[in-house]
C-alpha atoms as a PDB file:
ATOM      1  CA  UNK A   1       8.129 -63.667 -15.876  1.00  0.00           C
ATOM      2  CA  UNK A   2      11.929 -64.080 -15.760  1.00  0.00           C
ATOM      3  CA  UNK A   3      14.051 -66.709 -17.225  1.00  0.00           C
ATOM      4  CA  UNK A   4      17.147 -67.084 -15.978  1.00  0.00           C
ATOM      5  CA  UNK A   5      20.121 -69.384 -16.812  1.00  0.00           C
ATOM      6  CA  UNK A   6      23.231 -70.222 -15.208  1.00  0.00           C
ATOM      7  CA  UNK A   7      26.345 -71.024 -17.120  1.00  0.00           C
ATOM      8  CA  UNK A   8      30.128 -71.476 -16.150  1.00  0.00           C
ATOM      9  CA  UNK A   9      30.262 -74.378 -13.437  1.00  0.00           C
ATOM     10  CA  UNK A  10      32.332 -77.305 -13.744  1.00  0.00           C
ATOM     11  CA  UNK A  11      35.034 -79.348 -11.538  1.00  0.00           C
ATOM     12  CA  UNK A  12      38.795 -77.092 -10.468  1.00  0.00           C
ATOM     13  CA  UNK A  13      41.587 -77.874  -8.065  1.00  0.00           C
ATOM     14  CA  UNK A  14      41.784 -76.280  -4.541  1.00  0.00           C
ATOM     15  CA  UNK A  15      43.047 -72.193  -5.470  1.00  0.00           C
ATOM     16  CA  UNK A  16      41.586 -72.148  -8.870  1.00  0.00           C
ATOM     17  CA  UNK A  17      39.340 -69.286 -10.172  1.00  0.00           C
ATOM     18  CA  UNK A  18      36.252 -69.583 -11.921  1.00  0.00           C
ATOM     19  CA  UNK A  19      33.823 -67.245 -13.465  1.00  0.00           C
ATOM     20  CA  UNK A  20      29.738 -68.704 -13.188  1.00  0.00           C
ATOM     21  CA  UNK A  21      27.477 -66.161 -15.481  1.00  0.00           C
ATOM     22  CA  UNK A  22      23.602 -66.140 -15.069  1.00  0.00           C
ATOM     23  CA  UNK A  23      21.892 -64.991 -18.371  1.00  0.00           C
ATOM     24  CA  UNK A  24      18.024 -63.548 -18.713  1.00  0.00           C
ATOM     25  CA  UNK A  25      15.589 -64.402 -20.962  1.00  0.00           C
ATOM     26  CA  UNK A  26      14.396 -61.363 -21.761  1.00  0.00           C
ATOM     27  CA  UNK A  27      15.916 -57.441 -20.957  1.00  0.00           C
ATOM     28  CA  UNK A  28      14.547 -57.194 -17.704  1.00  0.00           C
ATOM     29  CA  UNK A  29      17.693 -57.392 -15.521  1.00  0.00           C
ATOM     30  CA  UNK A  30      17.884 -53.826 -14.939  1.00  0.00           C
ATOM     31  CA  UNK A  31      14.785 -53.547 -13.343  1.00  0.00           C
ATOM     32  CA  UNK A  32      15.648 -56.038 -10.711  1.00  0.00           C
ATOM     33  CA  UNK A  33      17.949 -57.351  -8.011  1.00  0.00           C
ATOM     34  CA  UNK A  34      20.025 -60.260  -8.397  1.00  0.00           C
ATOM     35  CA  UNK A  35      21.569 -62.649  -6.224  1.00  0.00           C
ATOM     36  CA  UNK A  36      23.776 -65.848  -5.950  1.00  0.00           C
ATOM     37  CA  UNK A  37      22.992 -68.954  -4.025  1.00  0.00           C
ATOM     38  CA  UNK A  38      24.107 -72.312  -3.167  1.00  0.00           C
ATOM     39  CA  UNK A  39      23.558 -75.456  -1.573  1.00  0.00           C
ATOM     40  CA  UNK A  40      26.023 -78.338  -0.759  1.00  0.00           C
ATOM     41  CA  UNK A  41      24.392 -82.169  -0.289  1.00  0.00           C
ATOM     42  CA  UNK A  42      22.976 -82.324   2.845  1.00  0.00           C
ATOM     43  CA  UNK A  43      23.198 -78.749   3.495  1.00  0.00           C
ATOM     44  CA  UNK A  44      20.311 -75.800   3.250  1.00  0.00           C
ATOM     45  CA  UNK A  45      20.806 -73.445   0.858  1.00  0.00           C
ATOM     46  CA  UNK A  46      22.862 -70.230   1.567  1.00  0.00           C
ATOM     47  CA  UNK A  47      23.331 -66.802   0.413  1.00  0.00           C
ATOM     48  CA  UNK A  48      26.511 -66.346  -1.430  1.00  0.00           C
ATOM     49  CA  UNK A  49      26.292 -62.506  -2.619  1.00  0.00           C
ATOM     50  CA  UNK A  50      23.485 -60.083  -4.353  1.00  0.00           C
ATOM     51  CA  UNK A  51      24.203 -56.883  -6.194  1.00  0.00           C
ATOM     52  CA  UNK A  52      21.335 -54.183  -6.527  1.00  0.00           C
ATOM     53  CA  UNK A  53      19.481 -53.016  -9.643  1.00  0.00           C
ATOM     54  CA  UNK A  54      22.036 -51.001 -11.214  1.00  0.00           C
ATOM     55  CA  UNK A  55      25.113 -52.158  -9.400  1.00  0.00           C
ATOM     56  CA  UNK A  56      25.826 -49.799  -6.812  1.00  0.00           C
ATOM     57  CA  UNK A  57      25.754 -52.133  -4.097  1.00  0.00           C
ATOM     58  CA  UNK A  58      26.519 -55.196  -3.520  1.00  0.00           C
ATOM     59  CA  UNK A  59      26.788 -57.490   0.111  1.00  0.00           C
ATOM     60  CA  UNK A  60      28.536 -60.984   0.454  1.00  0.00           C
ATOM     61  CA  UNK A  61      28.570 -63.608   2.541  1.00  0.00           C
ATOM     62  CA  UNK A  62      31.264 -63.575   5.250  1.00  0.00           C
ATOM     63  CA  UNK A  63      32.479 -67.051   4.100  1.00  0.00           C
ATOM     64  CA  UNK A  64      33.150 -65.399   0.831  1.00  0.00           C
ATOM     65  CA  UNK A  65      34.477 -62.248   1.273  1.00  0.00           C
ATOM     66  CA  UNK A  66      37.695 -61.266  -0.490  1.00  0.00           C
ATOM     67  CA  UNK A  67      37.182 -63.768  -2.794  1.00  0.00           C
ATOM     68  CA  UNK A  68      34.136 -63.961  -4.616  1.00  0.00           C
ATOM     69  CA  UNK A  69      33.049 -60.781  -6.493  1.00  0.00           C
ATOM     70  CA  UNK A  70      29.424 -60.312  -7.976  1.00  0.00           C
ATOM     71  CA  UNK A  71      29.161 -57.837 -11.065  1.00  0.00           C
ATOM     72  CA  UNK A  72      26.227 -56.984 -13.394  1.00  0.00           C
ATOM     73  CA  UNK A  73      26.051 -56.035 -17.001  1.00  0.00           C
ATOM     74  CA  UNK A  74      22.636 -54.779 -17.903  1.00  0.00           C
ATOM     75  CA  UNK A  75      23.305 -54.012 -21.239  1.00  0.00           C
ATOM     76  CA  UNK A  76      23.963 -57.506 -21.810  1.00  0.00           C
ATOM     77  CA  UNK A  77      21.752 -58.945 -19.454  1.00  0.00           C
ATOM     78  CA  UNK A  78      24.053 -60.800 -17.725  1.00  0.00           C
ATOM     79  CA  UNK A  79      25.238 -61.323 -14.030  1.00  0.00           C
ATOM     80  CA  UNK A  80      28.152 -63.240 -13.461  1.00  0.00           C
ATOM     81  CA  UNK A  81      30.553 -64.230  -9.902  1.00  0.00           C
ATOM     82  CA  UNK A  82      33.856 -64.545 -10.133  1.00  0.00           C
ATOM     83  CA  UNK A  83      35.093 -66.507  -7.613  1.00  0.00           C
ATOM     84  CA  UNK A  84      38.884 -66.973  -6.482  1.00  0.00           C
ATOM     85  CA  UNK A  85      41.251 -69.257  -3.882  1.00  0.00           C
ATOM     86  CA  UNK A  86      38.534 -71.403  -4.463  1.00  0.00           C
ATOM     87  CA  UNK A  87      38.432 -75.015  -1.428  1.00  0.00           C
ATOM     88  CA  UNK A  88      36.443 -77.597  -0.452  1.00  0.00           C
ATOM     89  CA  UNK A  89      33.643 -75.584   0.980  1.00  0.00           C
ATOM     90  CA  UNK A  90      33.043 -73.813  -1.950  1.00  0.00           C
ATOM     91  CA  UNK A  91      31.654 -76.800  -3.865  1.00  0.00           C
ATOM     92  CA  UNK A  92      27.828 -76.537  -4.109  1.00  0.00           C
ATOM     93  CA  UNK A  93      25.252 -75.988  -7.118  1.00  0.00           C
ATOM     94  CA  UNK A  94      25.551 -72.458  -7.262  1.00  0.00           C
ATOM     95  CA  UNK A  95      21.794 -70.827  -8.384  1.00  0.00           C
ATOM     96  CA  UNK A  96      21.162 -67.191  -9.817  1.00  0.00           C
ATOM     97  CA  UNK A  97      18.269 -65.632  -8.179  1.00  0.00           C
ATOM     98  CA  UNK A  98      16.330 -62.441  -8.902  1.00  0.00           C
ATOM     99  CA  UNK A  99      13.811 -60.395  -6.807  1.00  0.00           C
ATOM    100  CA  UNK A 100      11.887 -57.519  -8.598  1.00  0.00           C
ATOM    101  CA  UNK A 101      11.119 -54.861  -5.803  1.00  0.00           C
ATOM    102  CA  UNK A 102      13.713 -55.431  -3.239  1.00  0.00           C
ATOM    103  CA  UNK A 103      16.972 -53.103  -3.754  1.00  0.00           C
ATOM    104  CA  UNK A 104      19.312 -55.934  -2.173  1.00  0.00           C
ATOM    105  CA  UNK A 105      18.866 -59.040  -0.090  1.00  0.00           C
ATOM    106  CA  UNK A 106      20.540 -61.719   1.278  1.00  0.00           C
ATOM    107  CA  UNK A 107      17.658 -63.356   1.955  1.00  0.00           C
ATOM    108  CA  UNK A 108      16.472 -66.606  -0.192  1.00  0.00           C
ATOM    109  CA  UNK A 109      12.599 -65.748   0.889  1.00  0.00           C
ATOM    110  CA  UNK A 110      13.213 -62.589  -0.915  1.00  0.00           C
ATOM    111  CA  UNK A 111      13.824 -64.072  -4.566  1.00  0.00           C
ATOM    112  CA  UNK A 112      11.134 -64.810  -6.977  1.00  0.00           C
ATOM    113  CA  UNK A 113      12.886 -66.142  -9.682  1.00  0.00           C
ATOM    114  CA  UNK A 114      15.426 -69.175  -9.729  1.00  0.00           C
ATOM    115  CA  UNK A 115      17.887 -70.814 -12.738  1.00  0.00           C
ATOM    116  CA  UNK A 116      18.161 -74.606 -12.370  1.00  0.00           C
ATOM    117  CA  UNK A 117      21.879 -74.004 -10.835  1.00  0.00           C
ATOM    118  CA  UNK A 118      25.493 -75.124 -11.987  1.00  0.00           C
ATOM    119  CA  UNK A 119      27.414 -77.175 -10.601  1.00  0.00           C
ATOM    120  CA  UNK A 120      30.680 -76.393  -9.467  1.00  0.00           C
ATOM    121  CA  UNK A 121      33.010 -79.115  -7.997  1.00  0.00           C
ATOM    122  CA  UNK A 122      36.273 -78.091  -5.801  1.00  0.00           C
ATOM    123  CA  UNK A 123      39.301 -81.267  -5.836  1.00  0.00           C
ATOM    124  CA  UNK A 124      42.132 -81.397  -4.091  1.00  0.00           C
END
């Protein structure tokens, strides 16, 4: 069982940064993929960006590229997105995910294990 934990949300202006971290439980994030989600109101949930087991991949959604950049520490057992030029489409409750035999996915289906998400709140 993994635990996971999202910290880091919280309401910016149009072009701010922020930095959303996703702690586990236990020291099992090695062993597993993680990925970022979110989901606006009214609006399905959507892949934001994943990074594999030890960090030598990673794949992002197109709406995010350039700006949003997914990292891992395992010794820490943390997995945090840094996300830049931040706008209106970017607000959401962002949700850590983690899958335990897939490599890397974009795929919600694919996760096992879910935080409660964070919300993060663009303004203009």
């Amino acid at each position: 069982q993994v635990q996971l934990v999202e910290s880091g949300g919280g309401l910016v202006q149009v072009g701010d940064s922020l930095r959303l971290s996703c702690a586990a439980s236990r020291p099992t994030l090695g062993r597993i993929t993680m990925g970022w989600f979110r989901q606006a109101p009214g609006k399905e949930r959507e892949f934001v960006a994943a990074v594999s087991r030890i960090g030598d991949s990673t794949i992002y959604a197109d709406s995010v590229k350039g700006r949003f950049t997914i990292s891992r520490d395992n010794a820490k057992n943390t997995v945090s997105l840094q996300m830049s030029s931040l706008n209106s489409e970017d607000t959401a409750v962002y949700y850590c995910a983690a899958d335990v035999r897939s490599y890397i996915s974009a795929l919600a289906s694919t996760y096992e294990y879910w935080g409660q998400g964070t919300q993060v709140t663009v303004s203009s």
